[in-house]
C-alpha atoms as a PDB file:
ATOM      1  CA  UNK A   1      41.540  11.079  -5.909  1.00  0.00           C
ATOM      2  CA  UNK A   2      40.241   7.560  -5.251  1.00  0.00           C
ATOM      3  CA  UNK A   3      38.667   6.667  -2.462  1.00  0.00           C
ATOM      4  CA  UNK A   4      39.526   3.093  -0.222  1.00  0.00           C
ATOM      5  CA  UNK A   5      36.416   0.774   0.243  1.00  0.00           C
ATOM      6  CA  UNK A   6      35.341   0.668   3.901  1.00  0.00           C
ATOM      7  CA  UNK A   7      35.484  -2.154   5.831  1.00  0.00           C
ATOM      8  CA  UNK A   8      32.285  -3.857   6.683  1.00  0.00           C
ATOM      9  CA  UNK A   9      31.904  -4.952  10.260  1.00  0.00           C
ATOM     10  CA  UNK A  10      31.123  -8.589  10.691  1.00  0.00           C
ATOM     11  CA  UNK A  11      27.984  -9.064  13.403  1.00  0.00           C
ATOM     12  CA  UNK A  12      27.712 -12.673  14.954  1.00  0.00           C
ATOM     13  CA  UNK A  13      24.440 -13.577  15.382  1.00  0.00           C
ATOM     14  CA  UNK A  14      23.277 -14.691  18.860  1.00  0.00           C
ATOM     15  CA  UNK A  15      23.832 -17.876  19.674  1.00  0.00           C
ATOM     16  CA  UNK A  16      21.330 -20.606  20.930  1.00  0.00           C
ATOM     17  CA  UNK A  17      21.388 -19.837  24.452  1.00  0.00           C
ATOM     18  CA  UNK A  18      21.261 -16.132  24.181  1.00  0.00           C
ATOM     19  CA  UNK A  19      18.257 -16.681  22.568  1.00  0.00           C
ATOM     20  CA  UNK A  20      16.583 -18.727  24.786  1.00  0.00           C
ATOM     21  CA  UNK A  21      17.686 -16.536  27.717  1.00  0.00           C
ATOM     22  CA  UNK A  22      16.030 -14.111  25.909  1.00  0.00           C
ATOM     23  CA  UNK A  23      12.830 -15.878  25.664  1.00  0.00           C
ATOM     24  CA  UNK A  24      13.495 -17.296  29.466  1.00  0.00           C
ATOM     25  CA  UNK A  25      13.685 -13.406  30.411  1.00  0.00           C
ATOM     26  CA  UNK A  26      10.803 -12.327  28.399  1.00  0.00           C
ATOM     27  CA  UNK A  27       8.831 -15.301  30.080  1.00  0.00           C
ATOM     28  CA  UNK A  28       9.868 -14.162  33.095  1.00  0.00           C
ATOM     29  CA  UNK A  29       8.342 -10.669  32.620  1.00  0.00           C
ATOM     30  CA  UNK A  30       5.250 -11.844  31.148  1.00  0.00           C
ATOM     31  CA  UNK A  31       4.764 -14.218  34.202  1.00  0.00           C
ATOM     32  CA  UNK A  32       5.273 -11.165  36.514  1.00  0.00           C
ATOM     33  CA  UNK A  33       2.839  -9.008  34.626  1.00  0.00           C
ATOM     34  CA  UNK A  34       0.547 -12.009  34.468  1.00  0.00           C
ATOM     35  CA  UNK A  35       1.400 -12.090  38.467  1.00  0.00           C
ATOM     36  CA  UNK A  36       0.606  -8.435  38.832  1.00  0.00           C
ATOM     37  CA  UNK A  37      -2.967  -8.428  36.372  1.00  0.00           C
ATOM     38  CA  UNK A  38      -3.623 -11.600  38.285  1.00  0.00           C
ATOM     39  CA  UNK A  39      -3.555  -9.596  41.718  1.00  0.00           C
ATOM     40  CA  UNK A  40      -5.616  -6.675  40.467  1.00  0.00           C
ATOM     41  CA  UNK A  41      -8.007  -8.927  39.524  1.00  0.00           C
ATOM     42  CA  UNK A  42      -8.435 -10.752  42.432  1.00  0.00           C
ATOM     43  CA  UNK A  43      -8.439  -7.575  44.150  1.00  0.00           C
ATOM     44  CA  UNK A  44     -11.374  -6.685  41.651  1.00  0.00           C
ATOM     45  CA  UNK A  45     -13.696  -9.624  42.265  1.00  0.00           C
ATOM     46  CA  UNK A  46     -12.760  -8.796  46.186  1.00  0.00           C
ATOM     47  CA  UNK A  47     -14.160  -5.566  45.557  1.00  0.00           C
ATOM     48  CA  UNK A  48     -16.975  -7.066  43.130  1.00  0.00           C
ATOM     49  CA  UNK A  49     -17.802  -9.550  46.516  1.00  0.00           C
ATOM     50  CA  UNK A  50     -17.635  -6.477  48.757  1.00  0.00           C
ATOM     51  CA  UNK A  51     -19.990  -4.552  46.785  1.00  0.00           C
ATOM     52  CA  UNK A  52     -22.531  -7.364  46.259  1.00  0.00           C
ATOM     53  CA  UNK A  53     -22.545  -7.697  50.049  1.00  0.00           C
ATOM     54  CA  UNK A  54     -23.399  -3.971  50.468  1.00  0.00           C
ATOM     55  CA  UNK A  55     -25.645  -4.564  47.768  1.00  0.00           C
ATOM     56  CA  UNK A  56     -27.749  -6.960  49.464  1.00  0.00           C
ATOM     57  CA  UNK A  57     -27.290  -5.698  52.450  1.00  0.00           C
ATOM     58  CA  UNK A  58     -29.047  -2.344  51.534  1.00  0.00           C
ATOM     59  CA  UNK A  59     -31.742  -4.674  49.718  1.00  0.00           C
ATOM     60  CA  UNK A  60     -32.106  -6.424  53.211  1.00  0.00           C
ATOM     61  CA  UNK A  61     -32.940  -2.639  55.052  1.00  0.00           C
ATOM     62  CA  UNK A  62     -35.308  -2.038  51.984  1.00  0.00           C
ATOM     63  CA  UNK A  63     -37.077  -4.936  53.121  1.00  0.00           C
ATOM     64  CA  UNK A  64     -36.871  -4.117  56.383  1.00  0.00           C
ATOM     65  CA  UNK A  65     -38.197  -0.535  55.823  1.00  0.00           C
ATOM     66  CA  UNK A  66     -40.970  -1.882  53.770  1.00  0.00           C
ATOM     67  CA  UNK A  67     -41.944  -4.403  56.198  1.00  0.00           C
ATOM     68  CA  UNK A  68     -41.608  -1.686  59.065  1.00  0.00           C
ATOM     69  CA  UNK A  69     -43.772   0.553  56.480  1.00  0.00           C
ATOM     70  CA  UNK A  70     -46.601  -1.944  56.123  1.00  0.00           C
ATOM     71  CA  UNK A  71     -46.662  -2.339  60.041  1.00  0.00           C
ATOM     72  CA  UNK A  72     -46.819   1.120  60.451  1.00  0.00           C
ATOM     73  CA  UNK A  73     -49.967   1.753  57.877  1.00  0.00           C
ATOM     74  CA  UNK A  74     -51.480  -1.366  59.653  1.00  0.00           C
ATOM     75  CA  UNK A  75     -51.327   0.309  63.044  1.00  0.00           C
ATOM     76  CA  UNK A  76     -52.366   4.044  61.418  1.00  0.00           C
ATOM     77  CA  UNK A  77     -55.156   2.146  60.035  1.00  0.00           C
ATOM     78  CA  UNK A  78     -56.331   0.272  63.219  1.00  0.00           C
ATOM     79  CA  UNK A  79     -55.742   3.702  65.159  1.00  0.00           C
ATOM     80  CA  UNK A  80     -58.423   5.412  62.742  1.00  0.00           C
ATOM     81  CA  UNK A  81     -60.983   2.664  63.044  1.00  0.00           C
ATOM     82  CA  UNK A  82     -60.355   2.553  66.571  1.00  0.00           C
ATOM     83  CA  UNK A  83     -60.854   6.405  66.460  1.00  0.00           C
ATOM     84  CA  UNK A  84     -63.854   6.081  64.087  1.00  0.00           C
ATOM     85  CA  UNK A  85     -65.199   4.279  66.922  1.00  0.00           C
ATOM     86  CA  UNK A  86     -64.495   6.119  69.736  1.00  0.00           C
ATOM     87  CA  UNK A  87     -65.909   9.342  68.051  1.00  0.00           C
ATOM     88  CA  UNK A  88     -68.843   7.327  66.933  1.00  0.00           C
ATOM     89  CA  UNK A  89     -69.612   6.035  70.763  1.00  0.00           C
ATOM     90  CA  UNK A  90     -69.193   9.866  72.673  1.00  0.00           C
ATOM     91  CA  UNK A  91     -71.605  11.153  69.205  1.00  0.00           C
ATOM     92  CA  UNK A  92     -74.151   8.665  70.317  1.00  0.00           C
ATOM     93  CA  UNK A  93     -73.902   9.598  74.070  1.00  0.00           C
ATOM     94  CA  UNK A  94     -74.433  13.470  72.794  1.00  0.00           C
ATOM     95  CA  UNK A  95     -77.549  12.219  70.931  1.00  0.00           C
ATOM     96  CA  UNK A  96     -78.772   9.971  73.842  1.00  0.00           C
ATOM     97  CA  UNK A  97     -78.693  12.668  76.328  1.00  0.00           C
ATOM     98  CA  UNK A  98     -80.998  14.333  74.040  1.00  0.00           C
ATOM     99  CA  UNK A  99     -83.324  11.386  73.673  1.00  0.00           C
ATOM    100  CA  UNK A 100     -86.242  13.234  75.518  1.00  0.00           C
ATOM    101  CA  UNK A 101     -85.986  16.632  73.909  1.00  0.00           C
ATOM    102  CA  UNK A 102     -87.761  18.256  70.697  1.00  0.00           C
ATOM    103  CA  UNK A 103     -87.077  21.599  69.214  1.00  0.00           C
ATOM    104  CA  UNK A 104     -90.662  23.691  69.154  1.00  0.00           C
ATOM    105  CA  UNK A 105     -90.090  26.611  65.930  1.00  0.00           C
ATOM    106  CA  UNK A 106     -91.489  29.556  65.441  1.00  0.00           C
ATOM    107  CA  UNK A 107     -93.263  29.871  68.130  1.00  0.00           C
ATOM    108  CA  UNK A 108     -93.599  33.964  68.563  1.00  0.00           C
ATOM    109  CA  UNK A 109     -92.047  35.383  71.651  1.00  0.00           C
ATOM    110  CA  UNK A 110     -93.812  36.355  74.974  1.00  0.00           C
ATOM    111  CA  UNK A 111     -93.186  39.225  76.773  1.00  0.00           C
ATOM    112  CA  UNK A 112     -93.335  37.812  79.832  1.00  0.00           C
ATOM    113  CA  UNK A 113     -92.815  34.083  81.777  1.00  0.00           C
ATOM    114  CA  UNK A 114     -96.279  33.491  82.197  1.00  0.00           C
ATOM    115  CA  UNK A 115     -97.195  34.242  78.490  1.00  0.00           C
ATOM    116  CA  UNK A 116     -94.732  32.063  77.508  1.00  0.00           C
ATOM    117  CA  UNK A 117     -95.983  29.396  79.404  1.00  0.00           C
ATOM    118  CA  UNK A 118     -99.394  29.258  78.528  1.00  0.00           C
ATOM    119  CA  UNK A 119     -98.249  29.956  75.004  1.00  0.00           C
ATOM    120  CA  UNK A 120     -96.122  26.601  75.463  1.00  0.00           C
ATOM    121  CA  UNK A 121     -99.129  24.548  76.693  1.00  0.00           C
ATOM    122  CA  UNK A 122    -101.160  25.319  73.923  1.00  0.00           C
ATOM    123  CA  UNK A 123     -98.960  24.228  71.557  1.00  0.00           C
ATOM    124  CA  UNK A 124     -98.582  20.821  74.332  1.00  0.00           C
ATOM    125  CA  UNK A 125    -102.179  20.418  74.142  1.00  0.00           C
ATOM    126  CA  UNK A 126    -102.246  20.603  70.125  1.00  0.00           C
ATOM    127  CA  UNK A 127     -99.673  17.347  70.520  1.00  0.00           C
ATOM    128  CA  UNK A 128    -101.947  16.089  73.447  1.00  0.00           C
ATOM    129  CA  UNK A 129    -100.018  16.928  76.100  1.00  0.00           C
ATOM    130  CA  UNK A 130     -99.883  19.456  78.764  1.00  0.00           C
ATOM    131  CA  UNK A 131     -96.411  21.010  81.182  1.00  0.00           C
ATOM    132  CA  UNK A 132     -97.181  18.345  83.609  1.00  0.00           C
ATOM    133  CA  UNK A 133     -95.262  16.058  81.051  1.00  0.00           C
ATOM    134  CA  UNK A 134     -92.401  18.550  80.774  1.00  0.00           C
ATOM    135  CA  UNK A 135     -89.516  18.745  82.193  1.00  0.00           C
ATOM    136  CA  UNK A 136     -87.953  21.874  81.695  1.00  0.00           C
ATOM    137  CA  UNK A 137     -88.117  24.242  78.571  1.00  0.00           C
ATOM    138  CA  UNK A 138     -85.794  27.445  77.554  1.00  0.00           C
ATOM    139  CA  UNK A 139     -85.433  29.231  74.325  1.00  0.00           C
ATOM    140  CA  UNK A 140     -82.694  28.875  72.650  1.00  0.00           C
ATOM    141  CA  UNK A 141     -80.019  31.663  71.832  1.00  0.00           C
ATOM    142  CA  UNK A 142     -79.119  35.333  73.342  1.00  0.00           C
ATOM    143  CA  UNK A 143     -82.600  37.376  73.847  1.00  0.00           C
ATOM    144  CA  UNK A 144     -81.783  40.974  71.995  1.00  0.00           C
ATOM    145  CA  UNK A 145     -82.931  43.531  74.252  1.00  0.00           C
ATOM    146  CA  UNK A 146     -84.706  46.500  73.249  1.00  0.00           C
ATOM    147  CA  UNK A 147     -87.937  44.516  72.334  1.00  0.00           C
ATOM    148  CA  UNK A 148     -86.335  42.087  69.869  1.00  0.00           C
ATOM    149  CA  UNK A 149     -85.921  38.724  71.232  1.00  0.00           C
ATOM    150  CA  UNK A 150     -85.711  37.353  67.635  1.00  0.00           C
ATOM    151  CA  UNK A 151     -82.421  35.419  66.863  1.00  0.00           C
ATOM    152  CA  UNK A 152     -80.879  36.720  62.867  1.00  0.00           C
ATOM    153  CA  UNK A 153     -82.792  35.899  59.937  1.00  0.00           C
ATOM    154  CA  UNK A 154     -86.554  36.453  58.323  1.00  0.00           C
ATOM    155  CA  UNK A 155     -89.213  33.694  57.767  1.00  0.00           C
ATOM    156  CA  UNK A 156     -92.620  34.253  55.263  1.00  0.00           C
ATOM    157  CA  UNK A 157     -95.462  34.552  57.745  1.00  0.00           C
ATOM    158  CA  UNK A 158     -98.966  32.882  56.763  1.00  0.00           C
ATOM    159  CA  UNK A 159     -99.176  36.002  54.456  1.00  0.00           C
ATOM    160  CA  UNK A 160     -96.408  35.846  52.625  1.00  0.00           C
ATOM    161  CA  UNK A 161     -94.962  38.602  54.766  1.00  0.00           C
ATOM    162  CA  UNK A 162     -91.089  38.449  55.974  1.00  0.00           C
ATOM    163  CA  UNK A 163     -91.037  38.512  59.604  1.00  0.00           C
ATOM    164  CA  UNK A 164     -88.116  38.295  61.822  1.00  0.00           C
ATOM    165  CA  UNK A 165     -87.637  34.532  63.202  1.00  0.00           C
ATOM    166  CA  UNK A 166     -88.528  33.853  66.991  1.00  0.00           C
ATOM    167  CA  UNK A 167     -86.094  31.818  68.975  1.00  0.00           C
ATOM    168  CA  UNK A 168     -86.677  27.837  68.910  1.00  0.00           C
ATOM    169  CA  UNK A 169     -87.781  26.341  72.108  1.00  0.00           C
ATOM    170  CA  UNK A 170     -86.056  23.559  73.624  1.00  0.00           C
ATOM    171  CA  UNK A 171     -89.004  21.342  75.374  1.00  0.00           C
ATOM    172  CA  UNK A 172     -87.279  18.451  77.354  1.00  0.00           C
ATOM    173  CA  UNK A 173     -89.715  15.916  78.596  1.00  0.00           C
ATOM    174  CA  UNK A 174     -89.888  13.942  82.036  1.00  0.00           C
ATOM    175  CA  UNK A 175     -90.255  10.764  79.834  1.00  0.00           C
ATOM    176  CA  UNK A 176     -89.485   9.348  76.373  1.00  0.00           C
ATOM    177  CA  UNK A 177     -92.334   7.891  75.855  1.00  0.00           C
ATOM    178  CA  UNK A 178     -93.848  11.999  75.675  1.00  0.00           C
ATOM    179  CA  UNK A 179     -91.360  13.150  73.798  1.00  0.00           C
ATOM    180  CA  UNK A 180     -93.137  10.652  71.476  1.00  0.00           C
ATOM    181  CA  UNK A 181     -96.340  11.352  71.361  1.00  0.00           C
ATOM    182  CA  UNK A 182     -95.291  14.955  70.872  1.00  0.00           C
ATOM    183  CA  UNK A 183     -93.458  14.110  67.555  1.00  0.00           C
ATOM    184  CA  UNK A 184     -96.297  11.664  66.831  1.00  0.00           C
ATOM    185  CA  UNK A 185     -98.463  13.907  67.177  1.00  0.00           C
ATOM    186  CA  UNK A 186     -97.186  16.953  65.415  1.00  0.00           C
ATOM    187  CA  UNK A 187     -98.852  17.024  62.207  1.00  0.00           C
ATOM    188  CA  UNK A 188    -101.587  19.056  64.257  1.00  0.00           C
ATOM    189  CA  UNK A 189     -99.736  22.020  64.667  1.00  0.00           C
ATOM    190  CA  UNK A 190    -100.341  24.866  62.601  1.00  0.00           C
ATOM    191  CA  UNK A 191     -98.040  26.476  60.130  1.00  0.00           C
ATOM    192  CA  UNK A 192     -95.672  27.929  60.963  1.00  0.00           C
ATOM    193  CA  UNK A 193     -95.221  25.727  63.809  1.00  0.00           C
ATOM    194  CA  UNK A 194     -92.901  22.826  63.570  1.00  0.00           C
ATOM    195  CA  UNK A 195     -91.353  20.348  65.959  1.00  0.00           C
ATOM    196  CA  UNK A 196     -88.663  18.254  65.729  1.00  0.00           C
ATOM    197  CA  UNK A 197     -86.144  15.984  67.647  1.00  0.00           C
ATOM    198  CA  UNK A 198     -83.205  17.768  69.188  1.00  0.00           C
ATOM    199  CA  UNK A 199     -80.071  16.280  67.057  1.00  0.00           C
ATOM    200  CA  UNK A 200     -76.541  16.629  68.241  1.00  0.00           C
ATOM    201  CA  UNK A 201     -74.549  18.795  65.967  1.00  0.00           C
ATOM    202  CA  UNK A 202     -72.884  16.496  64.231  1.00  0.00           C
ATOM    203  CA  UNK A 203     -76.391  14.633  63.094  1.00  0.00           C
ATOM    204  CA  UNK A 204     -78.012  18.280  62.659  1.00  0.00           C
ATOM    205  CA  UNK A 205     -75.225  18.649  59.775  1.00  0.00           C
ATOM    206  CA  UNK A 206     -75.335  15.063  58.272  1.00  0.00           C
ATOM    207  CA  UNK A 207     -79.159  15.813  58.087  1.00  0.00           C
ATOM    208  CA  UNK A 208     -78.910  19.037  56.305  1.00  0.00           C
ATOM    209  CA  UNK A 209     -76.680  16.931  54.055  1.00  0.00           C
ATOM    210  CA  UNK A 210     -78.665  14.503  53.299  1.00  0.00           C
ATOM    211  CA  UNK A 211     -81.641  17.081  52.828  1.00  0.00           C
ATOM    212  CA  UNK A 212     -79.512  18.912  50.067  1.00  0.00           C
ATOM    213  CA  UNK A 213     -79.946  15.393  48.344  1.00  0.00           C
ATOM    214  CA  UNK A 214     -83.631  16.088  48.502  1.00  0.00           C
ATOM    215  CA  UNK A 215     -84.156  19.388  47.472  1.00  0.00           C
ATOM    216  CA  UNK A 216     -81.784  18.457  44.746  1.00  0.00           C
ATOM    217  CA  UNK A 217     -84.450  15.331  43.935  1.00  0.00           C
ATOM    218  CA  UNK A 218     -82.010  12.749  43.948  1.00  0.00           C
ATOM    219  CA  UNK A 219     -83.773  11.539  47.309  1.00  0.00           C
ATOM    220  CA  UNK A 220     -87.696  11.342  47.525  1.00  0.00           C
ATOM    221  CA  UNK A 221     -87.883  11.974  51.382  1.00  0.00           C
ATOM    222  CA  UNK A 222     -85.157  12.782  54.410  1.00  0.00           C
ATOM    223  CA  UNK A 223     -85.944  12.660  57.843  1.00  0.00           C
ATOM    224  CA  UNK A 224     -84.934  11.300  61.249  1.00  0.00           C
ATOM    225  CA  UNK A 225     -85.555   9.016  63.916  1.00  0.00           C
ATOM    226  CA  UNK A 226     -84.197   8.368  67.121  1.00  0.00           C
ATOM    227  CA  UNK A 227     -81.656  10.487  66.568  1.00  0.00           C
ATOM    228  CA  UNK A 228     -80.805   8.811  63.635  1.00  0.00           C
ATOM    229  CA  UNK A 229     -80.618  10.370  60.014  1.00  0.00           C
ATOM    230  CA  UNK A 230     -82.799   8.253  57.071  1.00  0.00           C
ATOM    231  CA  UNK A 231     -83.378   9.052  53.259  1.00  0.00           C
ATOM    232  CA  UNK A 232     -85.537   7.186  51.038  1.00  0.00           C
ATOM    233  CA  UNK A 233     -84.955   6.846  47.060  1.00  0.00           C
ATOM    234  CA  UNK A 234     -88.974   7.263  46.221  1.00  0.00           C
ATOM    235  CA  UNK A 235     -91.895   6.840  48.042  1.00  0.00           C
ATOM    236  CA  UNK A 236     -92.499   3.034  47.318  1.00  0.00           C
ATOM    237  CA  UNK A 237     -93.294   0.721  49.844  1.00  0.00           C
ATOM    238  CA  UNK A 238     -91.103  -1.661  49.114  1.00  0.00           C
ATOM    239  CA  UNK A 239     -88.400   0.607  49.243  1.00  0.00           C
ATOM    240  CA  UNK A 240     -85.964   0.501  52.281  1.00  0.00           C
ATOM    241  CA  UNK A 241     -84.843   3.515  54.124  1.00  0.00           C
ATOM    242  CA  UNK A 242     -81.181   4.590  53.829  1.00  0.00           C
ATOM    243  CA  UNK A 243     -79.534   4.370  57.231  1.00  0.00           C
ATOM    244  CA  UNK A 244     -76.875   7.763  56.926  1.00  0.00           C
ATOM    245  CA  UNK A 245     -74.223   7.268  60.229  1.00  0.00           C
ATOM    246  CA  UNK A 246     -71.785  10.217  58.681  1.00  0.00           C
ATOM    247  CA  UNK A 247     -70.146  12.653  56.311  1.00  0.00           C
ATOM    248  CA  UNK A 248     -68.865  10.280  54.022  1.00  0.00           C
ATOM    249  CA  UNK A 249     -71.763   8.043  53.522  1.00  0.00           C
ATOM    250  CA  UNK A 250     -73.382  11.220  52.445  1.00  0.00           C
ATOM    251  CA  UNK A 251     -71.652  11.597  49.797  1.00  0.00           C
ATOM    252  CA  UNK A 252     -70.653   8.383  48.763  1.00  0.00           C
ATOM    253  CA  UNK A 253     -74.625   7.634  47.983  1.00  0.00           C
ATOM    254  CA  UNK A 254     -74.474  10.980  46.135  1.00  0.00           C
ATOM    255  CA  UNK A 255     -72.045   9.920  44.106  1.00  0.00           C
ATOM    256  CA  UNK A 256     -73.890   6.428  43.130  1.00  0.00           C
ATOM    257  CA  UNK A 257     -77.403   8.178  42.702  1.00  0.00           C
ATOM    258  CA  UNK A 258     -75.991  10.909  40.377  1.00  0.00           C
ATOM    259  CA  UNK A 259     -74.396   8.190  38.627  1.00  0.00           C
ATOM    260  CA  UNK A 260     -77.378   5.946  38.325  1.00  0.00           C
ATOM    261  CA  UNK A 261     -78.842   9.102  36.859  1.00  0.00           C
ATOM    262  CA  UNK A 262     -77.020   9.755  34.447  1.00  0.00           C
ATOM    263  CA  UNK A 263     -76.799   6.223  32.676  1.00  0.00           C
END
């Protein structure tokens, strides 16, 4: 059986305007994507814009906050000297109403007022003075009853011999100018007996401070004056005394002797 050859269907090819419709039409969508991209990218470098703003903006309250910051330490730092100060000036009004006090130690208890009295003026005339030049004078702590008026603690007697410790004796004076004579003259008293000036508590600390420096020999001598606390590096004469006002300056001329030591 033989088969018929099919007939093969003739295409036209597009003519010259169908083509350029074509490319008119594909134009034409390319121009509206182009449209559409060119929209998202404007809405983009909107957005960019926007964020650059917020950008600076928050850059701006940094500034501000640092600014604010830097007032703020400026005033904390201005309220702590002013503070400084403040404590400084009531200290020195503690220490001034003191001015015409000493401490008398170890001074044994009486048993009665008038013991203790005469047993006051002797020391007074040892520092060449008598109780006409006093004003008042008290021990100082809670008398123990029972017989022992002695406040905590043992002290080595002339023998060697622990013995409890008698109260200290506040001596205030009717002038200054007694009070010092009495410390002038208190290298006359016999051991055990000491006097001293009557510091405020926060100078009775700084002074036990600075006299750790001493008995760890990184001070020659520590004493005070006027109320005042003084170390001295060695016993020179050319050598200035070391005027010690607190806490800190304690230990900030710790910190440069050790290191001078140690180079």
């Amino acid at each position: 059986m033989t088969m018929e050859p099919q007939e093969k269907k003739h295409i036209n090819p597009p003519t010259w305007k169908e083509s350029c419709q074509k490319i008119l039409d594909s134009l034409a969508d390319l121009t509206s994507s182009l449209a559409g991209l060119s929209i998202k990218v404007n809405d983009l470098s909107d957005g960019q814009f926007a964020l650059r703003k917020e950008i600076k903006d928050v850059h701006c309250l940094v500034a501000e906050s640092n600014d604010r910051s830097l007032g703020l330490e400026s005033e904390v730092a201005l309220l702590r000297n002013e503070n400084k100060s403040l404590r400084k000036e009531v200290e020195d009004l503690h220490q001034y109403s003191r001015k015409s006090n000493v401490i008398l130690y170890n001074l044994p208890e009486s048993n009665t007022s008038t013991d203790e009295r005469k047993s006051v003026n002797d020391v007074l005339s040892k520092l060449k003075l008598s109780l006409s030049a006093v004003d008042v004078f008290h021990r100082l702590g809670e008398f123990r009853p029972g017989g022992s008026g002695f406040r905590p603690g043992t002290r080595n007697d002339n023998n060697g011999v622990k013995v409890d410790k008698p109260r200290p004796i506040l001596i205030r004076f009717i002038t200054h100018s007694a009070r010092n004579e009495a410390l002038y003259n208190r290298k006359g008293l016999d051991q055990p007996l000491f006097v001293s000036e009557h510091l405020s508590k926060q100078r009775n600390e700084i002074f036990k401070s600075a006299n750790d420096l001493r008995k760890s020999k990184l001070v020659k001598f520590c004493y005070t004056r006027n109320g005042r606390v003084y170390v001295r590096i060695d016993d020179k004469p050319t050598t200035k005394p070391i005027l010690l006002n607190d806490h800190d300056e304690v230990a900030q001329l710790k910190i440069i002797l050790e290191g001078s030591g140690s180079d």
